[in-house]
C-alpha atoms as a PDB file:
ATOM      1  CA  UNK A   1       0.000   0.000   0.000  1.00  0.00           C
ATOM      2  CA  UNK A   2       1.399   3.284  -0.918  1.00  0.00           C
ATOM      3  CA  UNK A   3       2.425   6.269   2.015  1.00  0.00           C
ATOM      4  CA  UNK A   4      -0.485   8.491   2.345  1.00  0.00           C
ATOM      5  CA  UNK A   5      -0.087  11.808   0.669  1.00  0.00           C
ATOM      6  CA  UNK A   6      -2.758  13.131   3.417  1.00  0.00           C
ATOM      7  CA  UNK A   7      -0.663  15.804   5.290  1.00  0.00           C
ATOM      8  CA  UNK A   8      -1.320  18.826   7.234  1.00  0.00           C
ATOM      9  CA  UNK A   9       0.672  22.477   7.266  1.00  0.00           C
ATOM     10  CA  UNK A  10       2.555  23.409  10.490  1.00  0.00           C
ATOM     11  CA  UNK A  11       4.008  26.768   8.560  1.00  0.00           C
ATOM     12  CA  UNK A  12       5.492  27.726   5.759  1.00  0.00           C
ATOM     13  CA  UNK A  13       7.863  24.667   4.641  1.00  0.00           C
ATOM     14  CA  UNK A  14       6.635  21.906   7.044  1.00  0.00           C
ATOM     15  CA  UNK A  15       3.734  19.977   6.611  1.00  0.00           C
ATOM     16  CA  UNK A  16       2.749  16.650   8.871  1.00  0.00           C
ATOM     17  CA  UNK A  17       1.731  13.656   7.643  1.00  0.00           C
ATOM     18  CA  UNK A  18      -1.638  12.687   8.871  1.00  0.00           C
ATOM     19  CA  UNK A  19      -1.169   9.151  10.560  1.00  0.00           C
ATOM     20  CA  UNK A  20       1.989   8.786  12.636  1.00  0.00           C
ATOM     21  CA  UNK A  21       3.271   5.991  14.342  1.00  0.00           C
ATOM     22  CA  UNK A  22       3.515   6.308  18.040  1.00  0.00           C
ATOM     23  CA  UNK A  23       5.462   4.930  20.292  1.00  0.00           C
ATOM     24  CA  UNK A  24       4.588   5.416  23.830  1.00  0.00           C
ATOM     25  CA  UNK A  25       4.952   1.866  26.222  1.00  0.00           C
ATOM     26  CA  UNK A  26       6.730   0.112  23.581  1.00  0.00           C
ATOM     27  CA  UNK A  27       9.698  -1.086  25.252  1.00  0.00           C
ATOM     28  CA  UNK A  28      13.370  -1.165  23.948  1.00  0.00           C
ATOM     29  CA  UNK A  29      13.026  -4.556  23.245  1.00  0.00           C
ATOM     30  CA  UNK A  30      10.547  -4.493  20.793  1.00  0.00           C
ATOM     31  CA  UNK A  31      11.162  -0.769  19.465  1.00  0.00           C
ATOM     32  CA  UNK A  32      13.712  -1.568  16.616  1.00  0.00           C
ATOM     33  CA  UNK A  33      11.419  -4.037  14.962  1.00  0.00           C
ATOM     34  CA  UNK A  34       8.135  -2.127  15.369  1.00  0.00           C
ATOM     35  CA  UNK A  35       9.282   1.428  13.916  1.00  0.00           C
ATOM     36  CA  UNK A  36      11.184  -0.805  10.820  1.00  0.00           C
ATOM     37  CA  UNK A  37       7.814  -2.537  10.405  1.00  0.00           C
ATOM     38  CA  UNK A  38       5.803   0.456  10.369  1.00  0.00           C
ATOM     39  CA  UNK A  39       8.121   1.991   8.272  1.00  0.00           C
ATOM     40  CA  UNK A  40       7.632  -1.176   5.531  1.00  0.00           C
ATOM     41  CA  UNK A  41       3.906  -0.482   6.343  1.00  0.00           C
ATOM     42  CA  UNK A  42       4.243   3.276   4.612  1.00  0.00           C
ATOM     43  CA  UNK A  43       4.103   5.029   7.956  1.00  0.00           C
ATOM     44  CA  UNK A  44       6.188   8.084   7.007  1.00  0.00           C
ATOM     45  CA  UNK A  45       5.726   9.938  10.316  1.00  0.00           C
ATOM     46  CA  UNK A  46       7.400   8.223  13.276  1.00  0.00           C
ATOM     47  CA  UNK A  47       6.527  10.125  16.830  1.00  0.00           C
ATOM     48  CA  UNK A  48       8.865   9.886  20.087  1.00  0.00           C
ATOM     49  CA  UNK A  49       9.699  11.351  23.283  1.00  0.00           C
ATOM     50  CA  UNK A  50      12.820  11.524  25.589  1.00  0.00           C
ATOM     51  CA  UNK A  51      10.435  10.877  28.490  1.00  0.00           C
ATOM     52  CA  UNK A  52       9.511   7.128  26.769  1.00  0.00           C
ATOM     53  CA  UNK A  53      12.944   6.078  27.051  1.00  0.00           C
ATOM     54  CA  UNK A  54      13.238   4.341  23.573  1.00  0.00           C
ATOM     55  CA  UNK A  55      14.776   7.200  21.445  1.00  0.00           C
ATOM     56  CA  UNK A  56      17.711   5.221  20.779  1.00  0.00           C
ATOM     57  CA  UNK A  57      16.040   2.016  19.920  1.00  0.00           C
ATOM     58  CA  UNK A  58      13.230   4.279  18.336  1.00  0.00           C
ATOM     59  CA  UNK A  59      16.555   5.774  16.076  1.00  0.00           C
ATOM     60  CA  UNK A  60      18.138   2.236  15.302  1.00  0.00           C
ATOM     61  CA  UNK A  61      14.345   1.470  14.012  1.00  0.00           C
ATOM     62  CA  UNK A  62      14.281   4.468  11.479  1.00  0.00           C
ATOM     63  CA  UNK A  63      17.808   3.517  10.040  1.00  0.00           C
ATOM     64  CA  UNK A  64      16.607  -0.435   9.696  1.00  0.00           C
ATOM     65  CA  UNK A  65      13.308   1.197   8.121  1.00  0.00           C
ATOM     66  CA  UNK A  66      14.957   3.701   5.479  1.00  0.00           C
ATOM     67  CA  UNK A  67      17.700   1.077   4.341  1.00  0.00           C
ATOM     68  CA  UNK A  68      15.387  -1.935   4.078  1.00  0.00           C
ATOM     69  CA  UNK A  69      12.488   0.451   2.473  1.00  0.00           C
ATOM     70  CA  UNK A  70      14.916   2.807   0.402  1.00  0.00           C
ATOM     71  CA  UNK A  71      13.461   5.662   1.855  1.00  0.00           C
ATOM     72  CA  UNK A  72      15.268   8.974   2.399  1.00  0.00           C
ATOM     73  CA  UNK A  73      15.239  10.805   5.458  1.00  0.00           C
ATOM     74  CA  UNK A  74      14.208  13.868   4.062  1.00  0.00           C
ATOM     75  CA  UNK A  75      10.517  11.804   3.128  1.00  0.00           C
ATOM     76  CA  UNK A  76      10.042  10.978   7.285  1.00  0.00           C
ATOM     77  CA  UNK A  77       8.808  12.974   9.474  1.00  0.00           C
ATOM     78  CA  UNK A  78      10.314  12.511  12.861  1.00  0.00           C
ATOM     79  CA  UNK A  79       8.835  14.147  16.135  1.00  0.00           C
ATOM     80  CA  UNK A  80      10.145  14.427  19.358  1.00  0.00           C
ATOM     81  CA  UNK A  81       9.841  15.858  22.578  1.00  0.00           C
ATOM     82  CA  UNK A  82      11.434  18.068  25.417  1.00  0.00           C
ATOM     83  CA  UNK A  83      11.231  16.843  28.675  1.00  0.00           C
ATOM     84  CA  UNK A  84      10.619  19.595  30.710  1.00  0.00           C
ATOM     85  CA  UNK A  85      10.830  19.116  34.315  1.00  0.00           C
ATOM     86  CA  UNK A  86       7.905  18.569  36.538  1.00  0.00           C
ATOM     87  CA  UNK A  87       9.096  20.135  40.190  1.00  0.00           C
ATOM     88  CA  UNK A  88       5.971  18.041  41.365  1.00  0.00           C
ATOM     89  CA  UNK A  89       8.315  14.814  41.031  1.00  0.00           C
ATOM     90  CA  UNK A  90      11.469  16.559  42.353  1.00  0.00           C
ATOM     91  CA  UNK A  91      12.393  17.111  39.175  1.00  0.00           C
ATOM     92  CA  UNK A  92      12.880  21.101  38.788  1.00  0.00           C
ATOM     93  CA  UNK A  93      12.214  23.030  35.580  1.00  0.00           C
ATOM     94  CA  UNK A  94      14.782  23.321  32.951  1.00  0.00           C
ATOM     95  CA  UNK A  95      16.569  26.437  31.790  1.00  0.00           C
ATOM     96  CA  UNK A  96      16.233  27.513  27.961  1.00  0.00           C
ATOM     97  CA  UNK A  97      19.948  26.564  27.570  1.00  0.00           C
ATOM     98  CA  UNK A  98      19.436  22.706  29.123  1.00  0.00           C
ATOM     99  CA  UNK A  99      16.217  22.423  26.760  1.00  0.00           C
ATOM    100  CA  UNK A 100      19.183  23.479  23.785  1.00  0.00           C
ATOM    101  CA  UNK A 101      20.899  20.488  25.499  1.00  0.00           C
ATOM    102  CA  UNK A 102      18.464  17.979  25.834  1.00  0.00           C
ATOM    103  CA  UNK A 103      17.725  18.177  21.947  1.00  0.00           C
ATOM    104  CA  UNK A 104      21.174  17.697  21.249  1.00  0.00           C
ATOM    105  CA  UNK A 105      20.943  14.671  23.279  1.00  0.00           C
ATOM    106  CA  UNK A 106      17.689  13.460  21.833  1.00  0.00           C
ATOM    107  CA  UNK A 107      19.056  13.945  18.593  1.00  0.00           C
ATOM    108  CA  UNK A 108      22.183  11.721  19.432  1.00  0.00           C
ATOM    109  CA  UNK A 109      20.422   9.181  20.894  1.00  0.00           C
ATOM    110  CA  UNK A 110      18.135   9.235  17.971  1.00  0.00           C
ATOM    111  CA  UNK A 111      20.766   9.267  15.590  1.00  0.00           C
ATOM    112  CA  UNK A 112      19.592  12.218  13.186  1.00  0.00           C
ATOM    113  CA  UNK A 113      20.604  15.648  12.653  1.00  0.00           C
ATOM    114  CA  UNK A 114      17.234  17.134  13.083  1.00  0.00           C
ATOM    115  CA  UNK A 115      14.071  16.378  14.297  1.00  0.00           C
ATOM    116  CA  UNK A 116      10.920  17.721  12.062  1.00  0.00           C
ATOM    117  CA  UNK A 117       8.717  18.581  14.922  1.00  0.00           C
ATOM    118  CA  UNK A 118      10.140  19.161  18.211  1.00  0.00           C
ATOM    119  CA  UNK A 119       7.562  19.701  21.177  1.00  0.00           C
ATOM    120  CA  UNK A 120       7.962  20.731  24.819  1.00  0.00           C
ATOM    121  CA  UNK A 121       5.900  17.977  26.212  1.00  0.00           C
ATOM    122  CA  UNK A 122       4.428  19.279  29.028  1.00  0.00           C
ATOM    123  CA  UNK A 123       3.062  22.779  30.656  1.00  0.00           C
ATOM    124  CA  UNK A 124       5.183  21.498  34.192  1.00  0.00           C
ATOM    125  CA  UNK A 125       7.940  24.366  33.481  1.00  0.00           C
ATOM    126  CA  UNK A 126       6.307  27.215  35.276  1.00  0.00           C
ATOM    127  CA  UNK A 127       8.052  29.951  35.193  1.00  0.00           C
ATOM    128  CA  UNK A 128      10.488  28.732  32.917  1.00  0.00           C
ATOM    129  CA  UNK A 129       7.826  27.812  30.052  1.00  0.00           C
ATOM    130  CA  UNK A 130       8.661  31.123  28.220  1.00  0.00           C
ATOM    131  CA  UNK A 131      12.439  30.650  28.480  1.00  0.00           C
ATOM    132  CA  UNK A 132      11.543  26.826  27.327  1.00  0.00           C
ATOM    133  CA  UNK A 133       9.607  28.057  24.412  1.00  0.00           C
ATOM    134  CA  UNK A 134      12.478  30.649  23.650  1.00  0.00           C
ATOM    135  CA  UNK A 135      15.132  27.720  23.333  1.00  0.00           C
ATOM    136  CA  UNK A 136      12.368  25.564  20.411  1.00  0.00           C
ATOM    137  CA  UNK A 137      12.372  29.116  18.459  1.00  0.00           C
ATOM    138  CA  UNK A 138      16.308  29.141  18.830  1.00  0.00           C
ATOM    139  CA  UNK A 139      16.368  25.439  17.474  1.00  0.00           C
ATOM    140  CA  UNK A 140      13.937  26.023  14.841  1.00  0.00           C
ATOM    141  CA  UNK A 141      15.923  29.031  13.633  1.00  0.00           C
ATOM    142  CA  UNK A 142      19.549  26.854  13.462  1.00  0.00           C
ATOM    143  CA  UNK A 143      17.671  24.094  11.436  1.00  0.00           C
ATOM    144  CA  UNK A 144      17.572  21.238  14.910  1.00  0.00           C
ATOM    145  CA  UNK A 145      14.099  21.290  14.096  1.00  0.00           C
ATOM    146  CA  UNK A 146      12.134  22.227  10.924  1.00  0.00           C
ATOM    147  CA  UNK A 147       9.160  22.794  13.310  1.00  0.00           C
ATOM    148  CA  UNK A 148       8.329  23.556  16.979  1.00  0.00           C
ATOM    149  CA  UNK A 149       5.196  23.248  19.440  1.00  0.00           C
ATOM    150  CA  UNK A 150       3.978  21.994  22.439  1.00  0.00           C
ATOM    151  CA  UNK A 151       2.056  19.068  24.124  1.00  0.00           C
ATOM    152  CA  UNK A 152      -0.605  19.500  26.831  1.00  0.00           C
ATOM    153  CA  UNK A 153      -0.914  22.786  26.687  1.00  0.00           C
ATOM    154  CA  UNK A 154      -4.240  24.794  27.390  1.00  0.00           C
ATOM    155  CA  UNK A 155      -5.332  28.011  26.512  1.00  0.00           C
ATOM    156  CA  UNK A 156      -4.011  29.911  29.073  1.00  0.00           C
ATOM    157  CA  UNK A 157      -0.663  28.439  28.608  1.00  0.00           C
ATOM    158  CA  UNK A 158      -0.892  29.668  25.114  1.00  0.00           C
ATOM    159  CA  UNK A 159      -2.210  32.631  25.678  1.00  0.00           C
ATOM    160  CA  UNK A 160       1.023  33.410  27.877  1.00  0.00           C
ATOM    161  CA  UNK A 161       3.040  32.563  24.977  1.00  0.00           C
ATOM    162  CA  UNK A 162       1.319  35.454  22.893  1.00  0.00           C
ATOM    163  CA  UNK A 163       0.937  37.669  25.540  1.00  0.00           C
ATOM    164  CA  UNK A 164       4.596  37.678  25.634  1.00  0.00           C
ATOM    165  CA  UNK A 165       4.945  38.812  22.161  1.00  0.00           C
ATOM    166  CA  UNK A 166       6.353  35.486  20.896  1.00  0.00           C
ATOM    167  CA  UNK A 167       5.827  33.597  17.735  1.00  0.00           C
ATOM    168  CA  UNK A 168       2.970  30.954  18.530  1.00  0.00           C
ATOM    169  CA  UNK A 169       3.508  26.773  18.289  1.00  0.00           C
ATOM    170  CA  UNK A 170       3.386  25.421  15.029  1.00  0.00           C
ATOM    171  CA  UNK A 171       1.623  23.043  16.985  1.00  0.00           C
ATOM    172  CA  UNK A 172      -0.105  21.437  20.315  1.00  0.00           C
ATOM    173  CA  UNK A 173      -0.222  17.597  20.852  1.00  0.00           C
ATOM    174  CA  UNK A 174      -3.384  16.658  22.749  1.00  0.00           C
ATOM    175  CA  UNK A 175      -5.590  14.055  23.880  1.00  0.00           C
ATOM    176  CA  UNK A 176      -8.521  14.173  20.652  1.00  0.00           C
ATOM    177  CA  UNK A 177     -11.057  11.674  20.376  1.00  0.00           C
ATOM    178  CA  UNK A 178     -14.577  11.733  20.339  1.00  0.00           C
ATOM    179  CA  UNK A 179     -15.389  10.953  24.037  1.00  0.00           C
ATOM    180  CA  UNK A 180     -12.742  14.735  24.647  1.00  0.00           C
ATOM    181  CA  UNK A 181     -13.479  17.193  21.795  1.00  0.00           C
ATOM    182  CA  UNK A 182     -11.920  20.020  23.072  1.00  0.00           C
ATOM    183  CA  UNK A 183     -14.037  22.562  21.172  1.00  0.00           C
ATOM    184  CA  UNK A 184     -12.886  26.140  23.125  1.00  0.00           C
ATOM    185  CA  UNK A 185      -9.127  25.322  22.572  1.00  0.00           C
ATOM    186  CA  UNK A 186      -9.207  23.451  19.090  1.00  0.00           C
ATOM    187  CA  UNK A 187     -11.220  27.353  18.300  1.00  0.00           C
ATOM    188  CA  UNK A 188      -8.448  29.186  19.938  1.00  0.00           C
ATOM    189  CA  UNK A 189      -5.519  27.169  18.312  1.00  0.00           C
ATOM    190  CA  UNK A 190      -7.435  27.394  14.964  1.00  0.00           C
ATOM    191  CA  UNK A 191      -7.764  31.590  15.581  1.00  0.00           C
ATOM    192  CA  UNK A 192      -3.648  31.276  15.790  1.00  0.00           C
ATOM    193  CA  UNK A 193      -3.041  28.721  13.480  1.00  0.00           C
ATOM    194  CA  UNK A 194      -1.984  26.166  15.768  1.00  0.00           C
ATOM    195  CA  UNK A 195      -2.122  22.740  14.232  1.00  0.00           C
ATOM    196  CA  UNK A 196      -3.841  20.017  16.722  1.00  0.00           C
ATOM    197  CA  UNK A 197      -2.261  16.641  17.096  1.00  0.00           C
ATOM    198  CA  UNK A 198      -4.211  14.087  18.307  1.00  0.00           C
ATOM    199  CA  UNK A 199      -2.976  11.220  20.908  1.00  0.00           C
ATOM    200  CA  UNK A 200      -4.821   8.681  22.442  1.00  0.00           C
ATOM    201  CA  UNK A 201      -7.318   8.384  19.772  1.00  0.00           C
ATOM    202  CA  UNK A 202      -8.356   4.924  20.717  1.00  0.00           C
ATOM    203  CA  UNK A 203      -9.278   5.610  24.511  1.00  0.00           C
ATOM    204  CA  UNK A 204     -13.009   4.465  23.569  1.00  0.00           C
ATOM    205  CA  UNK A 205     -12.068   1.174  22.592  1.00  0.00           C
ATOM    206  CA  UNK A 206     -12.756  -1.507  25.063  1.00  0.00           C
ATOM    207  CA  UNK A 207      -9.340  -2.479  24.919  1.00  0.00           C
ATOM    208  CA  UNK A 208      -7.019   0.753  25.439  1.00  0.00           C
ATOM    209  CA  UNK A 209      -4.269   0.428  27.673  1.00  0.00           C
ATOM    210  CA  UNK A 210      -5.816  -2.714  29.889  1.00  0.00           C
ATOM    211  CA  UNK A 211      -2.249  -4.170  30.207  1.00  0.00           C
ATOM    212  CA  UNK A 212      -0.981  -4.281  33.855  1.00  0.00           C
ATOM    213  CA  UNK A 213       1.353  -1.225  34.251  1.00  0.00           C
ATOM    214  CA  UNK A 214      -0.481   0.869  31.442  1.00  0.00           C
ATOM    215  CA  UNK A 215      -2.381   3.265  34.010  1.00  0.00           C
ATOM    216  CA  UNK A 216      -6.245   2.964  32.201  1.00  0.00           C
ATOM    217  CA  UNK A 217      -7.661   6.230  33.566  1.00  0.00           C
ATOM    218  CA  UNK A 218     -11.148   5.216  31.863  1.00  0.00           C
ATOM    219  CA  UNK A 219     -13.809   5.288  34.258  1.00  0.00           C
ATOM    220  CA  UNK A 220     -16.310   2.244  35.016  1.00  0.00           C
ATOM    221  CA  UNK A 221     -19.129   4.065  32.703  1.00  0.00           C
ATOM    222  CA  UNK A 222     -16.541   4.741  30.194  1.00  0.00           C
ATOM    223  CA  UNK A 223     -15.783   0.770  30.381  1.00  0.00           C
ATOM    224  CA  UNK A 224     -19.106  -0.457  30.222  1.00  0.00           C
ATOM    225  CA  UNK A 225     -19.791   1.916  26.864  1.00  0.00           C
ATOM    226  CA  UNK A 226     -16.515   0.655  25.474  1.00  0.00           C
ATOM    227  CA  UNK A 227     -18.371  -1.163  22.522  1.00  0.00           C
ATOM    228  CA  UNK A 228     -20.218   2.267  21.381  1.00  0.00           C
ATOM    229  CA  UNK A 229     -18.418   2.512  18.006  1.00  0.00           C
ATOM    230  CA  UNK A 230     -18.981  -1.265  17.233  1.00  0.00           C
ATOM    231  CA  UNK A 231     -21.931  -0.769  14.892  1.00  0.00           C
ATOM    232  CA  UNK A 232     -20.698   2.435  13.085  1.00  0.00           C
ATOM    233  CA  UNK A 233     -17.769   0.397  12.258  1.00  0.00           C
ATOM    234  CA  UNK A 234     -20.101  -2.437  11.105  1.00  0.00           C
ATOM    235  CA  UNK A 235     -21.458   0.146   8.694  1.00  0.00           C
ATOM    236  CA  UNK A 236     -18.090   1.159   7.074  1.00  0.00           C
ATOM    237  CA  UNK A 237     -16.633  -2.476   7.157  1.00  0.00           C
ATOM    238  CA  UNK A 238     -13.876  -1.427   8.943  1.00  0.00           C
ATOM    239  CA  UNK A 239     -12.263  -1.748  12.722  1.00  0.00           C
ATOM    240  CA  UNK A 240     -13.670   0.297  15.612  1.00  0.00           C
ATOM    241  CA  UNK A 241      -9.795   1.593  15.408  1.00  0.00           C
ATOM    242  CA  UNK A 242     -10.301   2.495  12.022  1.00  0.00           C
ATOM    243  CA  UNK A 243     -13.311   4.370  12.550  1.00  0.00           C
ATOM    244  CA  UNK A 244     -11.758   6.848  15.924  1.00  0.00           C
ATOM    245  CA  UNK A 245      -8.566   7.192  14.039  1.00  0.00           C
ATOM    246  CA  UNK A 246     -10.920   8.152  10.585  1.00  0.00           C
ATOM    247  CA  UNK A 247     -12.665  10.412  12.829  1.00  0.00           C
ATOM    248  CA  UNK A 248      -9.413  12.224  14.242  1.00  0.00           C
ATOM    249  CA  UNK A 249      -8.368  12.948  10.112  1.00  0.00           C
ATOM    250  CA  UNK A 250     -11.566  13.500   8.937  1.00  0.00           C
ATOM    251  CA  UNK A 251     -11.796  16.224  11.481  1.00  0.00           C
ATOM    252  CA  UNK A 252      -8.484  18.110  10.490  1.00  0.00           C
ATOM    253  CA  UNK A 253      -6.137  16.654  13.132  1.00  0.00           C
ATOM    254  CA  UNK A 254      -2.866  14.337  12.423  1.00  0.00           C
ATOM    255  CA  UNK A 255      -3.223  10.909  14.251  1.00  0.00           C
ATOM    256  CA  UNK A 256      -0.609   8.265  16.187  1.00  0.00           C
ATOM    257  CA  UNK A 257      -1.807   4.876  16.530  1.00  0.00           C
ATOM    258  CA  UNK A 258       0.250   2.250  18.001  1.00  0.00           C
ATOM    259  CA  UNK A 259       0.447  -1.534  17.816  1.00  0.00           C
ATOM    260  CA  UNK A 260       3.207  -3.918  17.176  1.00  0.00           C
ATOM    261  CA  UNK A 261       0.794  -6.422  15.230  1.00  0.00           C
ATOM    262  CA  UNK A 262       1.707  -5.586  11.471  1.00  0.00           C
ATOM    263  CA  UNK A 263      -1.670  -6.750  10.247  1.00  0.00           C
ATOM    264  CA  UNK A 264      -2.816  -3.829  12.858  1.00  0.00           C
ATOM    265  CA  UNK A 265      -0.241  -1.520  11.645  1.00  0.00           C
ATOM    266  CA  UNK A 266      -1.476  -2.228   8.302  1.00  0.00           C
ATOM    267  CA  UNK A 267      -5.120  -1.591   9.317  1.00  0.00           C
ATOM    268  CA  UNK A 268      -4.373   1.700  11.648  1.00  0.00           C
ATOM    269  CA  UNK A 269      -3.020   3.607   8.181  1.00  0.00           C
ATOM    270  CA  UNK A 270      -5.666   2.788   5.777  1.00  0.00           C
ATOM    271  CA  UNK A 271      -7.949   5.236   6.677  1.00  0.00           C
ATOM    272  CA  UNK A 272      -8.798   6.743   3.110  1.00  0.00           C
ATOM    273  CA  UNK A 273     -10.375   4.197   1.460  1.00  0.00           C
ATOM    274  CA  UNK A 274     -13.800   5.137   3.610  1.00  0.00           C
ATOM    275  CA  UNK A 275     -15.420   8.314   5.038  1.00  0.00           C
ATOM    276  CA  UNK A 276     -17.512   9.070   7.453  1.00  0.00           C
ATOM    277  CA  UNK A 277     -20.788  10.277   6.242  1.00  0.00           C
ATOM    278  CA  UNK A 278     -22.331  13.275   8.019  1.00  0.00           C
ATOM    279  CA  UNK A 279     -24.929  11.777   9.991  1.00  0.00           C
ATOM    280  CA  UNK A 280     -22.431   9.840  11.749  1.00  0.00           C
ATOM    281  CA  UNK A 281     -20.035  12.831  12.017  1.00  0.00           C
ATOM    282  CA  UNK A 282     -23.084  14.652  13.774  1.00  0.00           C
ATOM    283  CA  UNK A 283     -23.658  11.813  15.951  1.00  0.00           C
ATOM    284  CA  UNK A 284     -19.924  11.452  17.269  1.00  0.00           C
ATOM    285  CA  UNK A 285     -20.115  15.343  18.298  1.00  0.00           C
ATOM    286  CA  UNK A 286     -22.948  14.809  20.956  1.00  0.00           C
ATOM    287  CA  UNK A 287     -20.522  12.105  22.838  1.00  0.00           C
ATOM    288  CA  UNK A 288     -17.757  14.774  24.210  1.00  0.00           C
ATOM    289  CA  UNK A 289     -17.393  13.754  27.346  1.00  0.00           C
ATOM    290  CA  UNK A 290     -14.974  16.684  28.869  1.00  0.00           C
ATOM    291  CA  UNK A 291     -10.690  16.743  29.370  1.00  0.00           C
ATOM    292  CA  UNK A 292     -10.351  13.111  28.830  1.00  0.00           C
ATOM    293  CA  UNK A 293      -8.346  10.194  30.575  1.00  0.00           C
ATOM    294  CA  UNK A 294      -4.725  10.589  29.371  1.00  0.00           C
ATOM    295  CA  UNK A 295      -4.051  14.240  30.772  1.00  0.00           C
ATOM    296  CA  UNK A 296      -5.843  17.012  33.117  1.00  0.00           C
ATOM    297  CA  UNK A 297      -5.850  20.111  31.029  1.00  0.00           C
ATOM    298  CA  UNK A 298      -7.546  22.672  32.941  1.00  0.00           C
ATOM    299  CA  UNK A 299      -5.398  23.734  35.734  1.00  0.00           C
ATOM    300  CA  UNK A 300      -2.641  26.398  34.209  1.00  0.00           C
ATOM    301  CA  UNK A 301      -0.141  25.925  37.551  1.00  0.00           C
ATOM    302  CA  UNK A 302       0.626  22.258  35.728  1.00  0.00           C
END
């Protein structure tokens, strides 16, 4: 099957492809095999973080990938992310000139010369957000990353980016599915041309994150309903998966499912050969259900 040429603009000279590959929880022992196999399954956008502790398996993954594929890195996109601190776990904020480090690091470990998105992953700097945000501009301007945003941020952590006078995030990684809509800050990030990523698409699914040691925040309600997409799918002929992931594209926002089952892999990418129709569109927007399971947005001390 060929890559998608679905993307969306971040600015000027970057756009994002829009299903990614993501690879939170998969471990170090499995990461090499399961970014080269999505890699051989067209996924040209490959997201990681230096707080999943896999960027260097994550990197070894992307060289098997290109060589085996005979892809060039110029034709993957690569995200990852700044760790920023989070003085709740004893770990204090970092200065602007360790975030300059740490993406030196991550690009080491990763084994590239530059990321194309690079995102501070969390709002936990505090007063050192602004000098954070300072250090992505400086690495977008010396070519470390062809694009910078953020992750978890809410409006009034944006807003204190433009209050400052600073150039706004190419874009803001959130939780986006159909159970957390997020209509006030997908409005103000669309009024500034902030491009929404979406992560945990697949929270409604029955079967998101029931693993011991994966931390389900889903509530016993949200468990009980977890079979609410079956029939839509039904409709389409296609996976519940398939459907929430459709759902995230078909609503503007780039996607990043993750499995290390290639038929899955295989599945989680072919989202264009269906739409949604609009009945079904208008149905999914009754079911927001608030902030979601995978992160707390609302309180701007975070």
């Amino acid at each position: 099957m060929p890559a998608t040429p679905v993307t969306f603009p971040l600015n000027a000279d970057t756009a994002i492809p829009a299903v990614g590959f993501g690879t939170y929880l998969i471990s170090n022992d499995d990461a090499e095999t399961a970014i080269s196999s999505a890699i051989a399954a067209s996924y040209r956008h490959i997201d990681t973080a230096s707080g999943y502790h896999n960027e260097e398996t994550v990197g070894a993954g992307i060289r098997t990938g290109l060589q085996n594929e005979g892809v060039a890195r110029a034709d993957l996109f690569v995200t990852a992310k700044l760790w920023p601190g989070n003085p709740a776990w004893g770990d204090a904020p970092k200065t602007g000139a360790q975030a300059l480090e740490e993406c030196d690091a991550s690009l080491a470990r990763l084994g590239l010369d530059y990321v194309d998105l690079y995102l501070i992953h969390a709002p936990y700097g505090g007063d050192m957000r602004l000098e954070q945000w300072r250090a992505l501009l400086e690495l977008k301007e010396n070519g470390k990353a062809r694009s910078v945003g953020v992750s978890n941020f809410n409006q009034t952590h944006l807003e204190e980016i433009r209050t400052a006078g600073l150039p706004m995030p190419d874009a803001n990684q959130i939780e986006l599915h159909p159970w957390s809509q997020k209509p006030e800050l997908l409005a103000y990030m669309a009024d500034h041309d902030i491009a929404p990523i979406a992560y945990s698409s697949l929270v409604p699914l029955s079967t998101w994150r029931t693993e011991p040691g994966q931390d389900s925040a889903k509530t016993d309600d949200m468990k009980a309903d977890g079979t609410a997409f079956q029939t839509m799918a039904e409709k389409y002929n296609v996976s519940e998966a398939q459907l929430l992931l459709r759902w995230g594209v078909q609503s503007g926002y780039a996607v990043l499912p993750k499995s290390l089952n290639p038929e899955r892999m295989r599945q989680n990418i072919d989202l264009f050969s269906f739409a949604i129709d609009e009945a079904d569109m208008a149905q999914m927007a009754t079911m927001d259900r608030g902030d979601g399971v995978a992160w707390a947005s609302g309180d701007p001390s975070k």
